[in-house]
Protein backbone atom coordinates (compact mmCIF):
# COMPACT_ATOMS: atom_id res chain seq x y z
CA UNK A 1 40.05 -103.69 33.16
CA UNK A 2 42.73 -103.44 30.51
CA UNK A 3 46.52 -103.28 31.49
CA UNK A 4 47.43 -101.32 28.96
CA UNK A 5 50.00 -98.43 29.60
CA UNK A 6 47.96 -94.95 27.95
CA UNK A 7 48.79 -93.79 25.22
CA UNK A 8 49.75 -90.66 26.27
CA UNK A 9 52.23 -91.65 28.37
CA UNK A 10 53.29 -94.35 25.91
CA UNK A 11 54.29 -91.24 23.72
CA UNK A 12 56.05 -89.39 26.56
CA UNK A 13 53.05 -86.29 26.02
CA UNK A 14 50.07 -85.21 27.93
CA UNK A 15 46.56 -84.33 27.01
CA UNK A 16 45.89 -81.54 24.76
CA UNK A 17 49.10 -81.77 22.96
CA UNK A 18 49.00 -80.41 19.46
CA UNK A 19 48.78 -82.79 16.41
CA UNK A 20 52.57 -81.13 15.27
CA UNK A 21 53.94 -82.42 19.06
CA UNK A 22 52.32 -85.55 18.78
CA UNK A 23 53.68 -86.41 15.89
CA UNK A 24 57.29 -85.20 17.33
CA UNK A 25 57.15 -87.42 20.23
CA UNK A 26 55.97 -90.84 18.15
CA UNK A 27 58.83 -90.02 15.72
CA UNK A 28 61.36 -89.64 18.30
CA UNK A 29 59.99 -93.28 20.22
CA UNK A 30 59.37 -94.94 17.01
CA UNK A 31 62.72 -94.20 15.67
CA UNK A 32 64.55 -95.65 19.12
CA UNK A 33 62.26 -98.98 18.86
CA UNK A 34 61.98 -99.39 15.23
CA UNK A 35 62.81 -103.23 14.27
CA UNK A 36 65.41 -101.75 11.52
CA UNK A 37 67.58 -100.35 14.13
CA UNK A 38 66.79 -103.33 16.79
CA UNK A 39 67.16 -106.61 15.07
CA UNK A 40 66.01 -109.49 16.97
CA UNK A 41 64.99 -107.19 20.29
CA UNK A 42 61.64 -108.54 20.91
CA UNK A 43 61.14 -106.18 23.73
CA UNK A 44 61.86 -103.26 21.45
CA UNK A 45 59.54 -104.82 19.12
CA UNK A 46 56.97 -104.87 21.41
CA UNK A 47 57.28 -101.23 22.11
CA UNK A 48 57.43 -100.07 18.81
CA UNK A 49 54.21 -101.93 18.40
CA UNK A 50 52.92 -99.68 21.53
CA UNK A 51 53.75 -96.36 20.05
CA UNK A 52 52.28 -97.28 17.14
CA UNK A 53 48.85 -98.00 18.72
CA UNK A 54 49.23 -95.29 20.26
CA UNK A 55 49.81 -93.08 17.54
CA UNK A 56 46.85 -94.33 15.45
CA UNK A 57 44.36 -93.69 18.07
CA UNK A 58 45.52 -90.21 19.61
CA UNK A 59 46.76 -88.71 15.34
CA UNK A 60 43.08 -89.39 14.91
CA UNK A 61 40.43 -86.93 16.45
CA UNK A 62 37.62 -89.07 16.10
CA UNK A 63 39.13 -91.93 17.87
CA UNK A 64 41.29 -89.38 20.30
CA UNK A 65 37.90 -88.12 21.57
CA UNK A 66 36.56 -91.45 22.53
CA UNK A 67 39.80 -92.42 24.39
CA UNK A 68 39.76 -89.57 26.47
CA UNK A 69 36.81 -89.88 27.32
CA UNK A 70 36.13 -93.78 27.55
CA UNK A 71 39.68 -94.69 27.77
CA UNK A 72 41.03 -98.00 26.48
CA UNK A 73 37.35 -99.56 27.17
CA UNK A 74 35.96 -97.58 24.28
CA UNK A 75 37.97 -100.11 21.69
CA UNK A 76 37.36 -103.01 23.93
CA UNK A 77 34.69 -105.79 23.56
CA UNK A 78 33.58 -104.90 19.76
CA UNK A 79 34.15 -101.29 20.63
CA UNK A 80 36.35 -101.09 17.30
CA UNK A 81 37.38 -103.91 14.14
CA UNK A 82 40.14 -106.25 14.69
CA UNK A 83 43.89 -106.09 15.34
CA UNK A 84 46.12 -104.55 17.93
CA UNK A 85 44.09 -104.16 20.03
CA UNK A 86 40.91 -103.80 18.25
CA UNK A 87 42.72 -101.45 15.56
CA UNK A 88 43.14 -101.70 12.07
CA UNK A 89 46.22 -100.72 10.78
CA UNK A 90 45.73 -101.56 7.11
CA UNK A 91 45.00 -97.95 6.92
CA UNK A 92 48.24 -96.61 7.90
CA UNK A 93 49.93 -96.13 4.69
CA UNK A 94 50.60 -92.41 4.69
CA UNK A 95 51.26 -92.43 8.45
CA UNK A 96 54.11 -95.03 7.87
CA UNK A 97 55.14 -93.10 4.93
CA UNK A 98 55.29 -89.56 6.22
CA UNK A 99 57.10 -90.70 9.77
CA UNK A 100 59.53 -93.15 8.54
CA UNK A 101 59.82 -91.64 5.51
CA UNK A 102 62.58 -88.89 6.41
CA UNK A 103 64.08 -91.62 8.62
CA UNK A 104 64.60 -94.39 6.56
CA UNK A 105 64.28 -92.92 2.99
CA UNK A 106 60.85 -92.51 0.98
CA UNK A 107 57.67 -90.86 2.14
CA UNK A 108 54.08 -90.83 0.83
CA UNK A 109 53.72 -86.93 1.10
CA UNK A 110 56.64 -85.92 -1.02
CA UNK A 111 56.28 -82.74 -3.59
CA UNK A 112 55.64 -83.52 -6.75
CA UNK A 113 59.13 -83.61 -8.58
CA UNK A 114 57.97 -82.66 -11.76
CA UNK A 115 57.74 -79.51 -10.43
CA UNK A 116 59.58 -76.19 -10.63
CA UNK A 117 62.70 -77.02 -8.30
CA UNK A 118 65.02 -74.08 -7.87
CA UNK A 119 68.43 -74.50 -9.01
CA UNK A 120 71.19 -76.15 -7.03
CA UNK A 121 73.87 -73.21 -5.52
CA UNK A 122 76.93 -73.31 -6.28
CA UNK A 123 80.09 -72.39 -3.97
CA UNK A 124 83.49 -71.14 -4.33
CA UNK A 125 85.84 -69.06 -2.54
CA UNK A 126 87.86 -65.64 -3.39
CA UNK A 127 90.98 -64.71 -1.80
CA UNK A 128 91.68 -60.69 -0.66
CA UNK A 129 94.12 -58.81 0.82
CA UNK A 130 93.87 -57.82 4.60
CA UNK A 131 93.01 -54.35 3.83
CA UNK A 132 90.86 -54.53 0.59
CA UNK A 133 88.67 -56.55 3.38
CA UNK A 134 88.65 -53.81 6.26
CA UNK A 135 88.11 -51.15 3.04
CA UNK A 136 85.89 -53.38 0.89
CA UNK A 137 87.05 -53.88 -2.76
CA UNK A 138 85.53 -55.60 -6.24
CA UNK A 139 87.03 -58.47 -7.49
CA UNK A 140 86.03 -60.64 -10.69
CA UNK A 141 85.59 -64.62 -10.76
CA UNK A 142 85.48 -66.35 -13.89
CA UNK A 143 83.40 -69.45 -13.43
CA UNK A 144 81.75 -72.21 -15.76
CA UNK A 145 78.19 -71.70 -15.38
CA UNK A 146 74.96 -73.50 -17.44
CA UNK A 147 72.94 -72.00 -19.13
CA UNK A 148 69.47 -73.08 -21.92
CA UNK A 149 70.64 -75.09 -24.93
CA UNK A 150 70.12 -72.63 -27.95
CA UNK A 151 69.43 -75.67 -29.59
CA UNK A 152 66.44 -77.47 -27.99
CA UNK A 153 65.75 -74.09 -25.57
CA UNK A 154 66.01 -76.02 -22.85
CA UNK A 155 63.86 -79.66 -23.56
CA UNK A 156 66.94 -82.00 -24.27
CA UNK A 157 65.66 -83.24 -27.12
CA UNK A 158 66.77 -83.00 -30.90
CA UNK A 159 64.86 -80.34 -32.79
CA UNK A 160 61.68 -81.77 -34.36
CA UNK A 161 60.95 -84.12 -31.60
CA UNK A 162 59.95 -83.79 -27.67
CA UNK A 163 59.68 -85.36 -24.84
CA UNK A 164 57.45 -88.22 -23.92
CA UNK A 165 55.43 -88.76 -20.90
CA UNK A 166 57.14 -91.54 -19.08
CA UNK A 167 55.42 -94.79 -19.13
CA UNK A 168 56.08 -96.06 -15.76
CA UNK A 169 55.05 -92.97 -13.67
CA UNK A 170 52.73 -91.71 -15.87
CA UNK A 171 54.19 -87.98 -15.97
CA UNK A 172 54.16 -87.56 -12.03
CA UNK A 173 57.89 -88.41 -11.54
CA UNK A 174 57.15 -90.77 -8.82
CA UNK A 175 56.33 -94.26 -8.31
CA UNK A 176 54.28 -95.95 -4.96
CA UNK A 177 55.39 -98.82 -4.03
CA UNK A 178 53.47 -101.22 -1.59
CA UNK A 179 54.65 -103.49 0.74
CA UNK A 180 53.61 -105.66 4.02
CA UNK A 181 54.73 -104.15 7.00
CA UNK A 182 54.21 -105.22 10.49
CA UNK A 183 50.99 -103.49 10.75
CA UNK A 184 49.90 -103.91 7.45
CA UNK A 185 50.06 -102.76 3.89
CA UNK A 186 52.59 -99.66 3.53
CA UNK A 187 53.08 -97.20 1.07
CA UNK A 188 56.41 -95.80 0.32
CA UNK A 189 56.89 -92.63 -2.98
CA UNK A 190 59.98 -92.06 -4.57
CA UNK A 191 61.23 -90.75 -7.48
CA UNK A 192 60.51 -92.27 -10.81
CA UNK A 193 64.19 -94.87 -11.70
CA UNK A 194 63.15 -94.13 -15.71
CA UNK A 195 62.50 -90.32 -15.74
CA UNK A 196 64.76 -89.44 -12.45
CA UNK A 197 61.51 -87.35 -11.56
CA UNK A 198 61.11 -85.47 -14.52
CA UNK A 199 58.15 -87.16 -15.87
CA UNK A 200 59.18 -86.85 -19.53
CA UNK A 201 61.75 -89.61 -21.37
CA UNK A 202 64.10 -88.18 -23.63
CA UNK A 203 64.36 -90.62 -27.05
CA UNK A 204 66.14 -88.56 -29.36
CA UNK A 205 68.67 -86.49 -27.23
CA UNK A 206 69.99 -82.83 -28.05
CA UNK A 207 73.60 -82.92 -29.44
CA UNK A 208 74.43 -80.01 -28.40
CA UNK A 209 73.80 -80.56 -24.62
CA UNK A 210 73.51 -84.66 -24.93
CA UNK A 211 70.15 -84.13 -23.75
CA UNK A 212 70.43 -81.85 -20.66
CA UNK A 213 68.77 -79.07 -22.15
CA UNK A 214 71.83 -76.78 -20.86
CA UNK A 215 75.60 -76.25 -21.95
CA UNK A 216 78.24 -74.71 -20.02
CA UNK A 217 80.47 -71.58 -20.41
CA UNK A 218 82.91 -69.75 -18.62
CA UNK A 219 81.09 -66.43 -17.31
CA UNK A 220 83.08 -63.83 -15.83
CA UNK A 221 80.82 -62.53 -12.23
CA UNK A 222 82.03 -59.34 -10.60
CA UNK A 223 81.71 -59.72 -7.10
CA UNK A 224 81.45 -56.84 -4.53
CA UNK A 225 83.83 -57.56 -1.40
CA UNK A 226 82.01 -55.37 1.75
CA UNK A 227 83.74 -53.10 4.11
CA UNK A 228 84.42 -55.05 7.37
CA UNK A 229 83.95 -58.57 5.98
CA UNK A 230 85.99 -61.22 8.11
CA UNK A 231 87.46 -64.14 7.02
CA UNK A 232 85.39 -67.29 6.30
CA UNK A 233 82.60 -64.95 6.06
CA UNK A 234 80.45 -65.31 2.49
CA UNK A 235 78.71 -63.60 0.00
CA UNK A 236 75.90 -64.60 -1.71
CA UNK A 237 74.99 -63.41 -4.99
CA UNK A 238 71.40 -64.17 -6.40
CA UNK A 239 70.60 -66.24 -9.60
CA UNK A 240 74.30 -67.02 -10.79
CA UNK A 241 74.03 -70.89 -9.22
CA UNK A 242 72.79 -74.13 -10.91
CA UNK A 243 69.66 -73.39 -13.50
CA UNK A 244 66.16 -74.32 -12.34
CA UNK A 245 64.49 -77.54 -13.41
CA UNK A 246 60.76 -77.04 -14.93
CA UNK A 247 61.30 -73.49 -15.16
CA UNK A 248 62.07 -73.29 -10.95
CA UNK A 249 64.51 -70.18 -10.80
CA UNK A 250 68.24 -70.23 -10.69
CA UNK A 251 70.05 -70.97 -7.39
CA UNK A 252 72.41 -68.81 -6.33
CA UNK A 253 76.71 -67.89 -5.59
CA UNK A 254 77.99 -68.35 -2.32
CA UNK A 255 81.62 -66.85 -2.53
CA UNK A 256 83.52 -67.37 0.65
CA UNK A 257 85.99 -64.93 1.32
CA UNK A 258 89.34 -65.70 3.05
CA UNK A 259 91.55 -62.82 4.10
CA UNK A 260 95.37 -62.54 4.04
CA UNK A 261 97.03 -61.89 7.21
CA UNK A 262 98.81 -58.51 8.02
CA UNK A 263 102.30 -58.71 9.57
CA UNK A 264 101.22 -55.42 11.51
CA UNK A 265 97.19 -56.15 12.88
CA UNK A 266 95.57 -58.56 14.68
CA UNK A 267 91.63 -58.47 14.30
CA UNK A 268 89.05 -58.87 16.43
CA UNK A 269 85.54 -58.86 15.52
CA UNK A 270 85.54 -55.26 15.01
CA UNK A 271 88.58 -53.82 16.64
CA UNK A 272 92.11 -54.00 15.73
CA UNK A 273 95.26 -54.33 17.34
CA UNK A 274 99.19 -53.99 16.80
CA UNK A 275 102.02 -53.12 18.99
CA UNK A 276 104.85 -49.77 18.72
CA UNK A 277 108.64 -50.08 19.84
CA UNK A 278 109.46 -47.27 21.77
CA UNK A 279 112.93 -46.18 23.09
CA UNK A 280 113.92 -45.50 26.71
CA UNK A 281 114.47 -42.03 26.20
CA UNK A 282 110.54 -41.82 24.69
CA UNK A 283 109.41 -43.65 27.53
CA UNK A 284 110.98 -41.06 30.23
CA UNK A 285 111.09 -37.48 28.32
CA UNK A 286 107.68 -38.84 26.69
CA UNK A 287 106.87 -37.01 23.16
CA UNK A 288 105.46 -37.59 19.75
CA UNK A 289 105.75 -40.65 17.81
CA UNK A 290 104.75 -41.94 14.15
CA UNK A 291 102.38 -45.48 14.35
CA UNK A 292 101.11 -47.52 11.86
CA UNK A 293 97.36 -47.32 11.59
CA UNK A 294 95.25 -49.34 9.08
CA UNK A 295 94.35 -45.12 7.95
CA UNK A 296 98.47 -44.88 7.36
CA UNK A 297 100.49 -42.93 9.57
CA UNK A 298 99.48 -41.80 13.01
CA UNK A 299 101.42 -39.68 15.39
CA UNK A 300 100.98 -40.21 18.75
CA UNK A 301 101.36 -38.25 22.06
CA UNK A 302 103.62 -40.26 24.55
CA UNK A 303 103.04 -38.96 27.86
CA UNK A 304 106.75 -38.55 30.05
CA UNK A 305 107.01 -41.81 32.23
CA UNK A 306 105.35 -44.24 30.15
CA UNK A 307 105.60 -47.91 31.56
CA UNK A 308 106.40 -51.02 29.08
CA UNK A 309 102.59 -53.11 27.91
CA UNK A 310 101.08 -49.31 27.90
CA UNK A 311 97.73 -49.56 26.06
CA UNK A 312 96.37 -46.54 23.93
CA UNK A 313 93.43 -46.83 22.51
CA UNK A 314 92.80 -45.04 19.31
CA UNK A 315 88.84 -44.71 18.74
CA UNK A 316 87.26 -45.42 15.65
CA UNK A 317 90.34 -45.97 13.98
CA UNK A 318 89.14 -50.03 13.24
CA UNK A 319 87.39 -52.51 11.28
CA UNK A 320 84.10 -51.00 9.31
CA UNK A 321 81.04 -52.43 10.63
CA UNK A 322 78.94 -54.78 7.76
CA UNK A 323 76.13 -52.62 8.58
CA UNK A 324 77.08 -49.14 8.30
CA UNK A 325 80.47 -48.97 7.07
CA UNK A 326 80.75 -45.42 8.49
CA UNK A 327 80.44 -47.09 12.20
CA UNK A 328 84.31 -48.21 12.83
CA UNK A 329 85.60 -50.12 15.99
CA UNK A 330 88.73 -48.62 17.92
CA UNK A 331 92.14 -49.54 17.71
CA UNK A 332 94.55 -51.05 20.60
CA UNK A 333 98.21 -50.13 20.08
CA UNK A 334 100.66 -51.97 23.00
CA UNK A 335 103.37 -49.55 23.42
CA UNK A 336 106.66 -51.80 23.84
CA UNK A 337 109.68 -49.79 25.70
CA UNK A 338 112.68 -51.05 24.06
CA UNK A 339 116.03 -51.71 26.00
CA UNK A 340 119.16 -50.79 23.66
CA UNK A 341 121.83 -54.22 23.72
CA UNK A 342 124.78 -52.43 22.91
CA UNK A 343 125.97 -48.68 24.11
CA UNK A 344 128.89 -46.34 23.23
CA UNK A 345 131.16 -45.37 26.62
CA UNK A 346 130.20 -41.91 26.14
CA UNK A 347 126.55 -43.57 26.64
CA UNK A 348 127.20 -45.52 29.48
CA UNK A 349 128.88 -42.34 30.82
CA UNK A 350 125.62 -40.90 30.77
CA UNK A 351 123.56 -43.46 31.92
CA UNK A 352 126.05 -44.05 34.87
CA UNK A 353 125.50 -40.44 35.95
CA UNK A 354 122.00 -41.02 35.53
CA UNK A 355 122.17 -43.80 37.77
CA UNK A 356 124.46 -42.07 40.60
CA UNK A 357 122.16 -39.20 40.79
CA UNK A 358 119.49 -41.59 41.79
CA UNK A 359 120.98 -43.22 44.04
CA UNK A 360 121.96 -40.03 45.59
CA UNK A 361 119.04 -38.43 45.12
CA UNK A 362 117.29 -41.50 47.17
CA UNK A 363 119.88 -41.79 49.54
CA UNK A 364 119.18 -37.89 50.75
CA UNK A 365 114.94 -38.68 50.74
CA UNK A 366 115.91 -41.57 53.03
CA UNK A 367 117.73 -39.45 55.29
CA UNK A 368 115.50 -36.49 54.96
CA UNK A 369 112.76 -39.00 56.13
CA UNK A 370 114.79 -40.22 58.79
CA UNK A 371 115.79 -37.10 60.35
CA UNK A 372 111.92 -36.10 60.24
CA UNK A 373 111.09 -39.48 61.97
CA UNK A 374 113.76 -38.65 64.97
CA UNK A 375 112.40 -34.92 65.38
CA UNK A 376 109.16 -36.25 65.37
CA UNK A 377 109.78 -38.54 68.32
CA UNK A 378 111.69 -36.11 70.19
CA UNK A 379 108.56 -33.96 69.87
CA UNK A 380 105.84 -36.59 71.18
CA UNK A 381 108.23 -37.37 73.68
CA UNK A 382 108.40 -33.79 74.98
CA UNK A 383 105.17 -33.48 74.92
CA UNK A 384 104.39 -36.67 76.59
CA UNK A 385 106.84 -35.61 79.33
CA UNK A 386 104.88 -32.12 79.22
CA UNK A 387 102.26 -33.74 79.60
CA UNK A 388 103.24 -35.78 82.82
């Protein structure tokens, strides 16, 4: 009876797992046991050698429907050809390739790189004011941009010649190399070192683009800043990035947009908010008052007894919303009761009667409620007497 651990639970999976998961979970233990990343760990060697015989029976359905069904015994006693096992892993090229590829650089199932490849983007950012961003606005960059060589329309090389077919990758833009692995012969792609993945060689170079096959030139791009935008938010503007290579289209502009602040608003996805001085006087007779609204001037109904950190909500008088720039958040104004530092006498007059009147004016509801606190007694106790 073998001792061997299965395979499924060598992978950390269970039967009936998709090839896509399967492949997940022996990239995930290969990666943690691989010898690269393990030097001199024979145990971690060992189990890197157990995913891996795991992975080349259960990736394979012929030989994933005789384990399940026969178990380790059906590669057991000239049940399969030599090696781990009774596994070959000579075959295991483009396994190797494809899972370590990402990881360590190289794969066998690369694109071809002499294909179209769309252009690279390119980034930059654009400075606006707070309220050309709550508004929206257009604003123009001027940027140095590539486009074809007139000259050699785009082939890099001087007129009356073209490209070649590169010798050492024989137009594909890659190059296999093979190597011994612990398991046997592996495959590894990567892009050609003589073409860079082009395919073509370039002997007699453009001199107007020194063999690019583009030139640069300061374009001016008008940009279109949207209502409600926030800062650090971006734009992006098709076809105006990097030019494609082997006719793949052009990438694109990603403008990132950083706002000024405003002295008077704080913002908040949507909503905005500020605060208004009022005076005492306001605060107790209540009335009208002017604010400051991202609209422009606002006036306001202060209801008589208004407290200090009042909150008034003005709706829809926010940010725009990206999506429908007729869709506004609300507006939060903190209504601040100011406290004058310095008074005239004939002021303090004034507020000294003020004061007096209220203390009076208390002093006669405290005996009022006094008086009605006595009779009230004297009443129960009648009655209670009455009552007797």
């Amino acid at each position: 009876m073998s001792d061997k651990r299965d395979y499924y639970e060598v992978l950390g999976v269970t039967k009936g797992v998709s090839e896509a998961d399967l492949k997940k979970a022996y990239r995930k233990v290969a990666k943690k046991y691989h010898p690269d990343t393990n030097p001199g760990d024979k145990e971690a060697e060992e189990k890197f050698k157990e995913a891996a015989e795991a992975y080349a029976v259960l990736s394979d359905p012929e030989k994933r429907a005789k384990y399940d069904q026969y178990g380790h015994a059906a590669f057991e006693q000239g049940g399969g050809p030599g090696g781990f096992g009774g596994f070959d892993f000579s075959d295991m090229g483009d396994i190797f390739g494809d899972i370590f590829g990402d990881m360590f650089g190289g794969g066998s199932r690369q694109r071809q790189s002499n294909g179209p490849v769309k252009g690279a983007n390119i980034k930059t950012t654009v400075r606006v004011s707070f309220t050309d961003a709550v508004f929206g606005t257009q604003t123009e960059l001027e940027l140095p941009l590539k486009d074809e060589c007139t000259v050699c329309h785009g082939t890099g090389a001087q007129p009356g010649h073209q490209p070649e077919t590169c010798s050492k990758c024989a137009g594909k833009g890659q190059v296999v190399y093979t190597q011994q692995s612990l398991f046997g012969m592996a495959r590894t792609v990567s892009v050609c070192p003589d073409c860079g993945g082009s395919g073509k060689i370039i002997k007699y170079k453009c001199s107007n683009c020194a063999g690019s096959g583009y030139v640069k030139s300061k374009k001016k791009i008008q940009v279109a800043i949207p209502a409600g935008i926030d800062n650090g938010q971006s734009i992006r503007i098709r076809a105006k990035g990097e030019p494609g290579i082997n006719g793949g289209e052009r990438g694109d502009l990603l403008v990132t947009v950083l706002v000024d602040r405003d002295p008077r608003f704080q913002r908040q996805e949507y909503d905005l908010y500020s605060s208004e001085p009022i005076t005492f006087t306001q605060a107790a007779l209540g009335g009208k008052i002017t604010v400051t609204t991202i609209d422009g001037p606002y006036e306001l109904e202060i209801k008589p007894g208004t407290q200090t950190d009042t909150k008034v909500k003005l709706k829809g008088k926010g940010v725009p919303t990206l999506r429908n720039k007729t869709v506004r958040g609300d507006h939060y104004i903190t209504l601040v009761v100011q406290v004058p530092d310095k008074l005239t006498e004939e002021q303090k007059s004034i507020l000294n009667q003020y004061a007096n009147t209220t203390v009076n004016a208390r002093s006669s509801t405290d005996a009022a409620s006094s008086g009605s606190s006595i009779f009230g007694d004297h009443k129960r106790k009648k009655g209670f007497k009455k009552g007797l």
